[in-house]
N, C-alpha and C. Protein backbone atom coordinates (compact mmCIF):
# COMPACT_ATOMS: atom_id res chain seq x y z
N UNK A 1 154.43 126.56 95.98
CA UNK A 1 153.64 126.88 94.80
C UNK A 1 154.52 127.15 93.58
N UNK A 2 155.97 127.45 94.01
CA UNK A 2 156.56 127.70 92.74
C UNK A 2 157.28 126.73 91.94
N UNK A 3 157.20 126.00 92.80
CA UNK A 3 157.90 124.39 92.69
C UNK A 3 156.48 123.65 91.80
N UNK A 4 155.56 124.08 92.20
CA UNK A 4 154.42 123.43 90.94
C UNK A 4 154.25 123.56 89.84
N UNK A 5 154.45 125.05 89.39
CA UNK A 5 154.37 125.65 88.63
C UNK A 5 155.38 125.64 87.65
N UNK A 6 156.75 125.89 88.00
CA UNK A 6 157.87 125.47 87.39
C UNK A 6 157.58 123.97 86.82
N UNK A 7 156.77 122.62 87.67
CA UNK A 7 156.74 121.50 86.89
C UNK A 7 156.14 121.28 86.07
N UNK A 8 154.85 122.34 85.97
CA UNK A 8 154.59 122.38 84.48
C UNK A 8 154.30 123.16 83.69
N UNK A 9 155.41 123.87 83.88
CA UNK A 9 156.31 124.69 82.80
C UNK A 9 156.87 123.83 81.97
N UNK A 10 158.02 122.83 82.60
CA UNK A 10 158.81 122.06 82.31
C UNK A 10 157.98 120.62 81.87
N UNK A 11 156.95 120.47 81.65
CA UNK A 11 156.12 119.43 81.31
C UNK A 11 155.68 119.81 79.58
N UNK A 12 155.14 121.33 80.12
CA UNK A 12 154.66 121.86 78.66
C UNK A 12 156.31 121.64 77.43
N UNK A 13 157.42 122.06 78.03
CA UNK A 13 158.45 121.83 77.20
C UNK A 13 158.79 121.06 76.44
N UNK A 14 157.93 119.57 77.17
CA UNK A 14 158.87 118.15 76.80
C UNK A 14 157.73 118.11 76.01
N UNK A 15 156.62 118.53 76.35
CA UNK A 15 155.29 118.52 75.01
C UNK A 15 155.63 119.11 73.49
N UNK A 16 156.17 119.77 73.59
CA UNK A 16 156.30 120.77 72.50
C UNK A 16 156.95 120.24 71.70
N UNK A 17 158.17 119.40 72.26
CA UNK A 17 158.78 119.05 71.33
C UNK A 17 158.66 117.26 70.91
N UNK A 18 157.73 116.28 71.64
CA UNK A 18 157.53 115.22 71.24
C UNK A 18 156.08 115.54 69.81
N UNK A 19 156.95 114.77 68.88
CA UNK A 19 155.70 114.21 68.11
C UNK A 19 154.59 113.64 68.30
N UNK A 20 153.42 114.07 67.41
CA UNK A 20 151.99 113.38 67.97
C UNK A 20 151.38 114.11 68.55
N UNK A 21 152.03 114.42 69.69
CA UNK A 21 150.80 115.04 70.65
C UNK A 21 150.95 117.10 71.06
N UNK A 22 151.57 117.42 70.02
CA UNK A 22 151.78 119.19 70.15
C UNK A 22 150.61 119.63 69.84
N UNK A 23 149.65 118.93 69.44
CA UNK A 23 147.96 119.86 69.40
C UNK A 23 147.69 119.97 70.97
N UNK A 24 147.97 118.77 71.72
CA UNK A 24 147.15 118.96 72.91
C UNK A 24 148.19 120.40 74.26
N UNK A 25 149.27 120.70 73.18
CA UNK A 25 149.96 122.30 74.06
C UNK A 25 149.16 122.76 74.58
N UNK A 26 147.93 123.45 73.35
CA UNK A 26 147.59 124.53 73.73
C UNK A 26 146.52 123.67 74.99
N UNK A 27 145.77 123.08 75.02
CA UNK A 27 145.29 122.69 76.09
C UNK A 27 146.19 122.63 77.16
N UNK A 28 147.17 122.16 77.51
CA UNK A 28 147.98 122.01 78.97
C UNK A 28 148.53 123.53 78.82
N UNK A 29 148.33 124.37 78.46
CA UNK A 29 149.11 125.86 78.38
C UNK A 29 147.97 126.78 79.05
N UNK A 30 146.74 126.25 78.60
CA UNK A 30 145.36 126.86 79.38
C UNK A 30 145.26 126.32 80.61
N UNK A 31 145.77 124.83 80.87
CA UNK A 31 145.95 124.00 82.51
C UNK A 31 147.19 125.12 83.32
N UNK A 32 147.83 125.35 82.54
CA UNK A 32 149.15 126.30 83.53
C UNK A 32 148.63 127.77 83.89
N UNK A 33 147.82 128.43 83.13
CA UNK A 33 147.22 129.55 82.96
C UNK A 33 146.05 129.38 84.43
N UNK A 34 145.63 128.46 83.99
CA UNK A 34 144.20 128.11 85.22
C UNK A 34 145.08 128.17 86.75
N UNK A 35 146.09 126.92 86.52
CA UNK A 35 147.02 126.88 87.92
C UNK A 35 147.58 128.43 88.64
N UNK A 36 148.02 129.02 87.37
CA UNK A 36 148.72 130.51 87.63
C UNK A 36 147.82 131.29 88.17
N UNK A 37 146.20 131.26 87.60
CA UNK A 37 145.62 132.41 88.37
C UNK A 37 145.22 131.75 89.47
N UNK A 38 145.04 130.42 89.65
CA UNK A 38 144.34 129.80 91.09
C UNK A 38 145.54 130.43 92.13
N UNK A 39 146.98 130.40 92.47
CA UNK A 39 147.89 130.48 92.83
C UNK A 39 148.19 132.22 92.87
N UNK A 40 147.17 132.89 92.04
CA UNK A 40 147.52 134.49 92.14
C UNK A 40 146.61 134.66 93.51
N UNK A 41 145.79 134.45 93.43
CA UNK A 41 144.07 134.86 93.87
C UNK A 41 144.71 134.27 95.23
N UNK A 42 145.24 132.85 95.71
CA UNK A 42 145.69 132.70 97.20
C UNK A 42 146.46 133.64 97.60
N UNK A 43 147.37 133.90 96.91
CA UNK A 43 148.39 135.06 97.31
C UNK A 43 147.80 136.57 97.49
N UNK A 44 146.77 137.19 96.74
CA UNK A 44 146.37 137.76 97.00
C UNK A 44 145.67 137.98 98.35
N UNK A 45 145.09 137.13 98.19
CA UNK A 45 144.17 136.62 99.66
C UNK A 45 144.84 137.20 100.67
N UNK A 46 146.07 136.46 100.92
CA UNK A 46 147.42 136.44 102.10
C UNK A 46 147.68 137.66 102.05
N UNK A 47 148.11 138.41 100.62
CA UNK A 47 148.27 139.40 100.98
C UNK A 47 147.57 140.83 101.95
N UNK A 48 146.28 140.50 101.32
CA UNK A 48 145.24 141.32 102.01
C UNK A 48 145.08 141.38 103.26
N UNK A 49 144.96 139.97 103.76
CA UNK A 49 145.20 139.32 105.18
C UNK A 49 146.03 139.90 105.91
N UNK A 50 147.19 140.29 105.28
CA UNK A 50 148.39 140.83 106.28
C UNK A 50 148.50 142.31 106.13
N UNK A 51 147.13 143.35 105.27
CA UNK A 51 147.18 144.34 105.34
C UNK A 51 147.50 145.33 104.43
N UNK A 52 148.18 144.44 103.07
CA UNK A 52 149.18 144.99 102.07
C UNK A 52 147.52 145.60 100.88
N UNK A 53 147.96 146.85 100.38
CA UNK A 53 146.69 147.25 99.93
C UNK A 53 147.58 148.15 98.48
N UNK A 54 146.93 148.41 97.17
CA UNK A 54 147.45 149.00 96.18
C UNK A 54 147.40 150.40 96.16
N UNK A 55 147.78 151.23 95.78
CA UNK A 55 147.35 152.78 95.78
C UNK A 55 146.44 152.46 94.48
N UNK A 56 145.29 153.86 94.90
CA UNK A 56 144.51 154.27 93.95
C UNK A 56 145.15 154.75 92.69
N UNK A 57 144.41 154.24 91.45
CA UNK A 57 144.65 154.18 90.06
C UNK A 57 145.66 153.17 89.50
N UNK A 58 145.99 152.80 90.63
CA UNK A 58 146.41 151.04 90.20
C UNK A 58 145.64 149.83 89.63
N UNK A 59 146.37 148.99 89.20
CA UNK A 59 145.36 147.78 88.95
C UNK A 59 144.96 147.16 90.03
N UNK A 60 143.90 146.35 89.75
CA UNK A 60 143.12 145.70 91.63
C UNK A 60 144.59 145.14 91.93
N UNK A 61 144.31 144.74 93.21
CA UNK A 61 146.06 143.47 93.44
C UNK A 61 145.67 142.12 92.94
N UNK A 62 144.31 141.86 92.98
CA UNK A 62 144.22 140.54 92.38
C UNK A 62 144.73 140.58 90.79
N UNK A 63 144.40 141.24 90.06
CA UNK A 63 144.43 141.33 88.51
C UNK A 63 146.28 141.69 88.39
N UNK A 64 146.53 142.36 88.95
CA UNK A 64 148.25 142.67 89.13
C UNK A 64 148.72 141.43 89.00
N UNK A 65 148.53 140.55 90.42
CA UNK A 65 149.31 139.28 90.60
C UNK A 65 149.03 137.94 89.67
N UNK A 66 147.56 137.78 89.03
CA UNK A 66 147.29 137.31 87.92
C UNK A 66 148.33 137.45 86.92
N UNK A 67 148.37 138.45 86.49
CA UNK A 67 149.34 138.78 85.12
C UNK A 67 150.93 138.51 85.98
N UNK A 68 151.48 138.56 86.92
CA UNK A 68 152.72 138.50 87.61
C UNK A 68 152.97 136.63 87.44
N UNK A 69 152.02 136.62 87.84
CA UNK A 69 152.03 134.68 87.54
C UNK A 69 152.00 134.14 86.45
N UNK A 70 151.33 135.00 85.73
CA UNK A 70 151.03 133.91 83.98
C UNK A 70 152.42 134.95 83.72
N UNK A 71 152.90 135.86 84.23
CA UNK A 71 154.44 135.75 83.31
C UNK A 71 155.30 134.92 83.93
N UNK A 72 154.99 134.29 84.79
CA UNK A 72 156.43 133.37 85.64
C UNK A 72 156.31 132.34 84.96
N UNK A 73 154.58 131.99 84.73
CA UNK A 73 154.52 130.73 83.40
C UNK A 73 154.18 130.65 81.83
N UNK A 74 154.85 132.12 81.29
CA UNK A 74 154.90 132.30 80.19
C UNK A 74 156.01 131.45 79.18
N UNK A 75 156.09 131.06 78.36
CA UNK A 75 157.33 130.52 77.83
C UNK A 75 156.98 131.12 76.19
N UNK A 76 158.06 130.33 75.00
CA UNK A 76 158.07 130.72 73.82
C UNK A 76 157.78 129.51 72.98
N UNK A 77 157.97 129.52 72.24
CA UNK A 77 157.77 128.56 71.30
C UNK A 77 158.24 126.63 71.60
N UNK A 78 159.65 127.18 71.63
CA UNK A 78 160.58 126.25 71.86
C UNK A 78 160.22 126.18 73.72
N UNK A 79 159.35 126.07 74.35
CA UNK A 79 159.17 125.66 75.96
C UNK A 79 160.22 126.58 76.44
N UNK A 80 160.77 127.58 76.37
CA UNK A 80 162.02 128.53 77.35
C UNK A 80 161.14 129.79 77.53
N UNK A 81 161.54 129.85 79.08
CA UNK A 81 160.74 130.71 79.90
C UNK A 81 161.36 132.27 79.38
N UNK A 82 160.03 133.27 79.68
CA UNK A 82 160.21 134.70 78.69
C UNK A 82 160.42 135.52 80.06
N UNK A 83 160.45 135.14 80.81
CA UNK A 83 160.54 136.43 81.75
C UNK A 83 161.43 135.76 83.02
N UNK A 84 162.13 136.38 83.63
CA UNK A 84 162.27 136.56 84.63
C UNK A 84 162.21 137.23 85.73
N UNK A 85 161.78 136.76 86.75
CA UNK A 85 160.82 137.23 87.68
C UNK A 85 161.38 137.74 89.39
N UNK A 86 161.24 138.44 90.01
CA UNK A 86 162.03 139.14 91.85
C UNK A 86 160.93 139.44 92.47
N UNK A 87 160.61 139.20 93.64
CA UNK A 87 160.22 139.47 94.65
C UNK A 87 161.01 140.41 95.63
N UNK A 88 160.29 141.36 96.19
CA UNK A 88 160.77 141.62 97.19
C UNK A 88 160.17 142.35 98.17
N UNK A 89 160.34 142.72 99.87
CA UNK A 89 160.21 143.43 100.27
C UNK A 89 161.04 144.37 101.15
N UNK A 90 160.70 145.75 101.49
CA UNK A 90 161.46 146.54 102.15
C UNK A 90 160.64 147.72 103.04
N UNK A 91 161.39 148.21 104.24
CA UNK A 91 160.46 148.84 105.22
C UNK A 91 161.40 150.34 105.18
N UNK A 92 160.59 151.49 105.08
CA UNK A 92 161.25 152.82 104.99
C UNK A 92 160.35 153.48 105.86
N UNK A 93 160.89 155.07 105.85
CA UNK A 93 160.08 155.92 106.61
C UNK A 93 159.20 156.26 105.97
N UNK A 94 159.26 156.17 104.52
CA UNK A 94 157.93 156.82 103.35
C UNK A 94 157.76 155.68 102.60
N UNK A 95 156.69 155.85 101.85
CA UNK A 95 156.70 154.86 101.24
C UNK A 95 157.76 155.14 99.75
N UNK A 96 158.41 155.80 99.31
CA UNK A 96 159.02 156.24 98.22
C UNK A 96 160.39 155.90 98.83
N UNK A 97 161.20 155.63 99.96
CA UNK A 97 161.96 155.63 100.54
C UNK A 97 161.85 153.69 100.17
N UNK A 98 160.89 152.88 101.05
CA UNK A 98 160.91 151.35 101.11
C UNK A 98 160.54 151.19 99.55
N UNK A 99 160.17 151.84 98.68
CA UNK A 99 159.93 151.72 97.48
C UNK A 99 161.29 151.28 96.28
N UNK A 100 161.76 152.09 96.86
CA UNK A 100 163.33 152.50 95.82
C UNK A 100 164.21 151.45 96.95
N UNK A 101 163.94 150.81 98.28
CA UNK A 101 165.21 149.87 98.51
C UNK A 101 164.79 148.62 97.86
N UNK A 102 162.78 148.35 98.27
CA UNK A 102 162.49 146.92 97.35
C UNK A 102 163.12 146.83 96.11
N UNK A 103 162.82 147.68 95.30
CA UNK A 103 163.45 147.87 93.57
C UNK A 103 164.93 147.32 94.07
N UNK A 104 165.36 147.94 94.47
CA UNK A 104 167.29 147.10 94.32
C UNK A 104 166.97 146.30 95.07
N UNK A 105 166.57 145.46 95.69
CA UNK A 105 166.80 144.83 96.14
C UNK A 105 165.81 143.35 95.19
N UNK A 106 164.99 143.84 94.64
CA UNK A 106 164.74 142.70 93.45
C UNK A 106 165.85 142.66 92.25
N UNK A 107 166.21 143.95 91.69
CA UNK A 107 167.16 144.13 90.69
C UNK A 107 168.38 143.29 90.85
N UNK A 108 168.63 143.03 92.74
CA UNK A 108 170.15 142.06 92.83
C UNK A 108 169.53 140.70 92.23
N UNK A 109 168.43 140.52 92.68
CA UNK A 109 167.79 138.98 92.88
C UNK A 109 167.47 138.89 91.22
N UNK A 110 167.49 139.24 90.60
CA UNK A 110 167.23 139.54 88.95
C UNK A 110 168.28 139.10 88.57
N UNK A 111 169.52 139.95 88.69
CA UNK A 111 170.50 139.80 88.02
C UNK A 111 171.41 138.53 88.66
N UNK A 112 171.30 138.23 89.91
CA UNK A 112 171.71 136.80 90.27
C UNK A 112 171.08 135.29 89.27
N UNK A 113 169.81 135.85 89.25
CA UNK A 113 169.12 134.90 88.58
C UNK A 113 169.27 134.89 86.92
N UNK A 114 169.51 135.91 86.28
CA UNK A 114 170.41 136.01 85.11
C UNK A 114 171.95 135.49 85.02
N UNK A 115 172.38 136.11 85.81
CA UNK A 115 174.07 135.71 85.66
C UNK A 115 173.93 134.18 85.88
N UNK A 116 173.07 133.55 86.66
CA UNK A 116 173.38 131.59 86.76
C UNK A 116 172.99 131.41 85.70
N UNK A 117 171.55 131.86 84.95
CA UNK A 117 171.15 131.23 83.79
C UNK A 117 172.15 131.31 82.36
N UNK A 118 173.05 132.54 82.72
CA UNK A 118 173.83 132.36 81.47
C UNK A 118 174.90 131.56 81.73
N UNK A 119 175.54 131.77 82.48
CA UNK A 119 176.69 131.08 83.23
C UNK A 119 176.40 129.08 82.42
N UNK A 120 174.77 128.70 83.50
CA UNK A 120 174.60 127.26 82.50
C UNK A 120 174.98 127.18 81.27
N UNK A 121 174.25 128.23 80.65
CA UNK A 121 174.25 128.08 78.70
C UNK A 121 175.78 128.36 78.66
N UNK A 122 176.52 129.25 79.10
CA UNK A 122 178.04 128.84 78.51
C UNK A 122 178.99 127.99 78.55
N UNK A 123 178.76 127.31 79.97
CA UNK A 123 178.89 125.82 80.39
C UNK A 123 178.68 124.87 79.11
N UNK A 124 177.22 124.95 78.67
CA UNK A 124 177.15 123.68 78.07
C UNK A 124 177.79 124.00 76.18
N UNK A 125 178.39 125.35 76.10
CA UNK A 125 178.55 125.23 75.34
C UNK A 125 179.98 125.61 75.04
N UNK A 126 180.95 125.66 76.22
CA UNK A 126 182.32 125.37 76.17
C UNK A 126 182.88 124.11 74.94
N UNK A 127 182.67 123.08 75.52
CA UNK A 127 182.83 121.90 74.67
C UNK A 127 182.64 121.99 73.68
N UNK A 128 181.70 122.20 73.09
CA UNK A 128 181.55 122.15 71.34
C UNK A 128 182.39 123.69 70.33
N UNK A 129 182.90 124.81 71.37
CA UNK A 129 183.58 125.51 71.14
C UNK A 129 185.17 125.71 69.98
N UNK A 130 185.07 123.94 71.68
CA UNK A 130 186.61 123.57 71.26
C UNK A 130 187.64 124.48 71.63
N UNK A 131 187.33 124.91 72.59
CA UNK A 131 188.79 126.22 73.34
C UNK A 131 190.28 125.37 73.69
N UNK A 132 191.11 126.15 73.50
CA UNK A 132 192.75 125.34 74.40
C UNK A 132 192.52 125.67 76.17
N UNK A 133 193.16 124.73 76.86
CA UNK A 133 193.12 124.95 78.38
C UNK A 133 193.34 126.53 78.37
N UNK A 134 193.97 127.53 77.71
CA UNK A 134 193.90 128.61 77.96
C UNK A 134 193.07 129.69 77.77
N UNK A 135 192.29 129.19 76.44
CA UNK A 135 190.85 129.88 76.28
C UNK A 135 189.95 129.37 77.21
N UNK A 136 189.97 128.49 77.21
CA UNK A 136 188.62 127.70 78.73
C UNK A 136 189.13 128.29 79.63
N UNK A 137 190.15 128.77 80.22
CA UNK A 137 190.30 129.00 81.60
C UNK A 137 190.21 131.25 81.37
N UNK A 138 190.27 131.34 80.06
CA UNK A 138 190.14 133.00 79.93
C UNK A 138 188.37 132.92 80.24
N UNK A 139 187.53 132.24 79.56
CA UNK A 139 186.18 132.10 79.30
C UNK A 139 185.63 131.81 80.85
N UNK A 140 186.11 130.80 81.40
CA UNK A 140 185.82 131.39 82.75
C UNK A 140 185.82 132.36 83.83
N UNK A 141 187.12 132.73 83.57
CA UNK A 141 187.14 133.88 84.43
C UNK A 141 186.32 134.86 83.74
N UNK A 142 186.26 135.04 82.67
CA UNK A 142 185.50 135.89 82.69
C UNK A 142 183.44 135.70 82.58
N UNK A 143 183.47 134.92 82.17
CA UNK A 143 182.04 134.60 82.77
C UNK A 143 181.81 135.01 84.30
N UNK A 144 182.40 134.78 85.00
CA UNK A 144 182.99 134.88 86.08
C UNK A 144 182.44 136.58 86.61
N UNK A 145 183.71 137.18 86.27
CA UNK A 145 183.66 138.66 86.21
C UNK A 145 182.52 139.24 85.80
N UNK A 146 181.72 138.51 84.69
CA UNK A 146 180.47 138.89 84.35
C UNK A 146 179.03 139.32 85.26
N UNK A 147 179.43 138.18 85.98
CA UNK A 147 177.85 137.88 86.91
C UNK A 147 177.55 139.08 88.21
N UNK A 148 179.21 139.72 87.83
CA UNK A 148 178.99 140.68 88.93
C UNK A 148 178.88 142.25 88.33
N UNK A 149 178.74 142.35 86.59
CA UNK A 149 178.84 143.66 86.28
C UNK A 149 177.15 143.65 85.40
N UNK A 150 176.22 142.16 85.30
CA UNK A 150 175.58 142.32 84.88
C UNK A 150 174.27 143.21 85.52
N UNK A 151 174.05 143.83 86.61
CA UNK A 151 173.67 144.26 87.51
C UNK A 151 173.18 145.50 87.29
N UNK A 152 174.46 146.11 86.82
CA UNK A 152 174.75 147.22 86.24
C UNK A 152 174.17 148.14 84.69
N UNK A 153 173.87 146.80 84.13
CA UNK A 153 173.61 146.53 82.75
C UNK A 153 172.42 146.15 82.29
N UNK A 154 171.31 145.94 83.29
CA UNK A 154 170.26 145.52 82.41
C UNK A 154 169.37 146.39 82.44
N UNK A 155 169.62 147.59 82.98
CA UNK A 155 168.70 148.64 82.41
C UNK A 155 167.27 148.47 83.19
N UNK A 156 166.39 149.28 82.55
CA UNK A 156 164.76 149.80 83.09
C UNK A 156 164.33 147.96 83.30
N UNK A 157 163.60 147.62 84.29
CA UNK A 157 162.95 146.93 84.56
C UNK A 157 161.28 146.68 84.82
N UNK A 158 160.61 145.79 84.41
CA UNK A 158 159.00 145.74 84.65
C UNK A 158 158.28 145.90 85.97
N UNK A 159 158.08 146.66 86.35
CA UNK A 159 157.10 146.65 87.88
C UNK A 159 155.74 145.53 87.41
N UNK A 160 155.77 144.50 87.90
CA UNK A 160 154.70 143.56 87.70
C UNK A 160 153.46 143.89 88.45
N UNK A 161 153.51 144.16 90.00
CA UNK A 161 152.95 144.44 91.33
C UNK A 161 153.67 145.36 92.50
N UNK A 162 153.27 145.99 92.64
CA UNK A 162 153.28 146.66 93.88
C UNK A 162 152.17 147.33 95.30
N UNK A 163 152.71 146.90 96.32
CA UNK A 163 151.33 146.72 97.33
C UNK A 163 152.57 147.18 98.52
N UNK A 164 151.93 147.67 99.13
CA UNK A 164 152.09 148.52 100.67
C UNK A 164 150.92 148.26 101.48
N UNK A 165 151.96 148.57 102.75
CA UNK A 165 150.96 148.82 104.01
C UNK A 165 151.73 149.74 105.15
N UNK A 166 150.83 150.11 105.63
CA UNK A 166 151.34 150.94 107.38
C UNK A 166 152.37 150.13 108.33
N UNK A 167 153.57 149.83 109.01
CA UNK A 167 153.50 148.70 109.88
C UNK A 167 154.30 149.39 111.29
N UNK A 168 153.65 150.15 111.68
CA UNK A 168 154.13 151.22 112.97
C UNK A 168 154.14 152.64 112.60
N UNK A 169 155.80 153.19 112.69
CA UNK A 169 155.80 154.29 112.39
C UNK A 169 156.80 154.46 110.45
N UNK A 170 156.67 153.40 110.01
CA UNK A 170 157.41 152.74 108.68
C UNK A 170 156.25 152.23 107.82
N UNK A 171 156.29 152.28 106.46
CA UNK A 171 156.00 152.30 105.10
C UNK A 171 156.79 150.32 104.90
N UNK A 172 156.11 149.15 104.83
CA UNK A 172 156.71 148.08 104.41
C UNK A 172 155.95 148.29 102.79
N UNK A 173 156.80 148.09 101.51
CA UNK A 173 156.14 147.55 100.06
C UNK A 173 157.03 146.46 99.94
N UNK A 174 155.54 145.89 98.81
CA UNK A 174 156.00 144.35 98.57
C UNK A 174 156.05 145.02 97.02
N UNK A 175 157.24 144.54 96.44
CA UNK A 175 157.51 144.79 94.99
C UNK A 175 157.60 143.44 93.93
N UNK A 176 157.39 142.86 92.74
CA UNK A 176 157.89 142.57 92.17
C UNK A 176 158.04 143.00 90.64
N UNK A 177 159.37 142.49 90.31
CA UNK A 177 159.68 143.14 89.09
C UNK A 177 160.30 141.80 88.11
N UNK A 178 160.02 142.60 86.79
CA UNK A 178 160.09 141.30 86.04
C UNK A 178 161.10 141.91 85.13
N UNK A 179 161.96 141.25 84.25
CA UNK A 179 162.85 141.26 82.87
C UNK A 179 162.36 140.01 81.73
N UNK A 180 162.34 140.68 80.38
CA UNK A 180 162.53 140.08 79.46
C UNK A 180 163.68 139.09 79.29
N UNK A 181 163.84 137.71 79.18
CA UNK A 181 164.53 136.53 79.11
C UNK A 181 165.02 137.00 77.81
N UNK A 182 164.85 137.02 76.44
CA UNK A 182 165.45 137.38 75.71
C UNK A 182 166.24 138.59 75.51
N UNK A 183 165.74 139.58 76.28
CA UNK A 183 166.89 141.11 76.21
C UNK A 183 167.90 140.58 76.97
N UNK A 184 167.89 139.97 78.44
CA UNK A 184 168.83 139.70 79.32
C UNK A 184 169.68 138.79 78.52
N UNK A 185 169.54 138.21 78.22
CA UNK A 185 170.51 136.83 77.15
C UNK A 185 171.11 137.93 76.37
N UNK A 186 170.76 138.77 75.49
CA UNK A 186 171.23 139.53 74.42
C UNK A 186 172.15 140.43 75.05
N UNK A 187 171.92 140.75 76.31
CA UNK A 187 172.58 142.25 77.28
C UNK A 187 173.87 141.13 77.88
N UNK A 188 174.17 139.93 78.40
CA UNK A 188 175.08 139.12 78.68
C UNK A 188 175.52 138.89 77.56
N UNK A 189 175.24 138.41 76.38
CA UNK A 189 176.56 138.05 75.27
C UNK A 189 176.98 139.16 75.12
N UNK A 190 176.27 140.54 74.82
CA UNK A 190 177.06 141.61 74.78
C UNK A 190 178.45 141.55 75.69
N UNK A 191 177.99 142.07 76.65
CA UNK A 191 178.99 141.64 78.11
C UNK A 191 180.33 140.73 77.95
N UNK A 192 179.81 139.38 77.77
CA UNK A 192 180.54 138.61 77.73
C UNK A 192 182.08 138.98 76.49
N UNK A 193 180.88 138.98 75.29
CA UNK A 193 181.96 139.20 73.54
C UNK A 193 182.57 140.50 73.98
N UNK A 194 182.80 141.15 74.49
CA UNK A 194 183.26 142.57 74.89
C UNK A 194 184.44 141.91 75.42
N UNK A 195 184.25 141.29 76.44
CA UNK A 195 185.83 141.57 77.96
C UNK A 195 186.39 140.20 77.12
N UNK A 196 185.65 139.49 76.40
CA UNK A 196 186.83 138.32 75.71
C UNK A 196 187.64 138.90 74.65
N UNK A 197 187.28 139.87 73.84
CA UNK A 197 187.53 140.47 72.97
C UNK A 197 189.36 141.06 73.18
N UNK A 198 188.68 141.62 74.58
CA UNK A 198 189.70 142.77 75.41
C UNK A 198 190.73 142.09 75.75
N UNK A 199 190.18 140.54 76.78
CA UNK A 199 191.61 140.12 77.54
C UNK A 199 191.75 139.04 77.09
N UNK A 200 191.23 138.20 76.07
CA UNK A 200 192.01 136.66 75.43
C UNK A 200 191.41 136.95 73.30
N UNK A 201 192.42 136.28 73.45
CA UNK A 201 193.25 136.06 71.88
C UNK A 201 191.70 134.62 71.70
N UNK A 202 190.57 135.10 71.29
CA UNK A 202 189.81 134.13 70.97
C UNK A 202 189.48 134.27 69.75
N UNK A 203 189.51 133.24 68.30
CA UNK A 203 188.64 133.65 67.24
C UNK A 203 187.07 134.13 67.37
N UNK A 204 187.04 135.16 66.51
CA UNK A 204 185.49 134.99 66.43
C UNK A 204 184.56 133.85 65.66
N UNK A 205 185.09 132.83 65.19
CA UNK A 205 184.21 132.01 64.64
C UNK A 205 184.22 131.17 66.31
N UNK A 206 184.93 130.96 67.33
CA UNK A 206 184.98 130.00 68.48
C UNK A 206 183.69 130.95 69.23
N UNK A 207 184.45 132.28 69.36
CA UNK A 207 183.01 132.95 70.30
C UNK A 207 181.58 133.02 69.71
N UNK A 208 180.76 133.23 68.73
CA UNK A 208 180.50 132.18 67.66
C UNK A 208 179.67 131.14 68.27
N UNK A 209 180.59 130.34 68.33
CA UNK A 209 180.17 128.77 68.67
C UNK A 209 179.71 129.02 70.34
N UNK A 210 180.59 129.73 71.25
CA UNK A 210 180.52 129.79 72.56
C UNK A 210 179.17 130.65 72.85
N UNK A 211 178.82 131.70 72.14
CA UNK A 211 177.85 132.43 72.83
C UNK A 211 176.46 132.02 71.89
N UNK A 212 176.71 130.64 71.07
CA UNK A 212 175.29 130.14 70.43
C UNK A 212 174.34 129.65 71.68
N UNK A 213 173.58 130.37 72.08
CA UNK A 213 171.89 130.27 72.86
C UNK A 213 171.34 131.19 73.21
């Protein structure tokens, strides 16, 4: 299902930006919206099925996972996705116990999924930089070094959904948590312009050029 969804994400993108036909967005943006909640409501289903239930004064789980989905297929203007999105689950003796391991344990899966997405964008924008073999090879390593301190760094995160159940004498919750795509981009160049700053001799008009996306 996520493999569908992602394709038209990536459909709406190539819309946006061909001429002629950007009136008919908002129509295929209401087709992704329709797909997203058809695809909440099964999952919900499953979930229920296997027992997983919300605490009182929560949102229903259907209406939770609704909004959890139309942010996985939210994007901006320019077709680039606004959120990024973790799953997870974890089994404790309380539920406040499997609560706080799901959370880190989406927070790794967050920040993995941040550190590749920047990692691409600096990739593609090495080249037009114009670095010497010795700035390209400082810029890597430290990109590098990055992916493992961004973790650390991105601060309070979105609880999208959360659902528990009983499963013996243990507490299993299913968590997911979401981040803003644009803070995370902004919290990595930070990162990044910092330790280049520190350990290579780079102009700032090159870093500049390197941390343009």
């Amino acid at each position: 299902m996520k493999r569908l969804l992602s394709t038209l994400v990536f459909i709406l993108a190539i819309l946006v930006t061909v001429p002629g036909i950007a009136q008919d967005t908002k129509q295929m943006k209401k087709d992704i919206d329709k797909k997203a909640m058809k695809q909440a409501r099964k999952q919900a289903k499953e979930l229920k099925k296997d027992g997983f239930k919300v605490d009182p004064g929560q949102m229903p789980m259907d209406k939770q996972i609704e909004d959890t989905w139309l942010k996985r297929a939210e994007v901006d203007e320019n077709g680039n996705k606004m959120w990024f999105v973790a799953n997870a689950k974890a089994v404790g003796e309380t539920h406040t116990a499997a609560k706080l391991q799901a959370s880190e344990v989406a927070k790794v899966n967050l920040a993995g999924q941040i550190g590749t997405e920047v990692v691409g964008l600096v990739e593609t924008t090495i080249a037009n930089a114009q670095l010497s073999p010795d700035e390209a090879e400082s810029v890597t390593e430290t990109v590098a070094a990055f992916q493992s301190k961004i973790g650390a760094k991105i601060g309070r995160t979105t609880t999208l959904f959360e659902a528990s159940r009983g499963k013996g004498d243990v507490t299993e919750v299913f968590i997911t948590l979401g981040y803003n795509y644009a803070d995370a981009v902004r919290i990595a160049k930070d990162i990044i312009r910092k330790d280049l700053k520190e350990k290579a001799n780079i102009q700032s008009d090159k870093l500049d050029e390197l941390l343009d996306f």
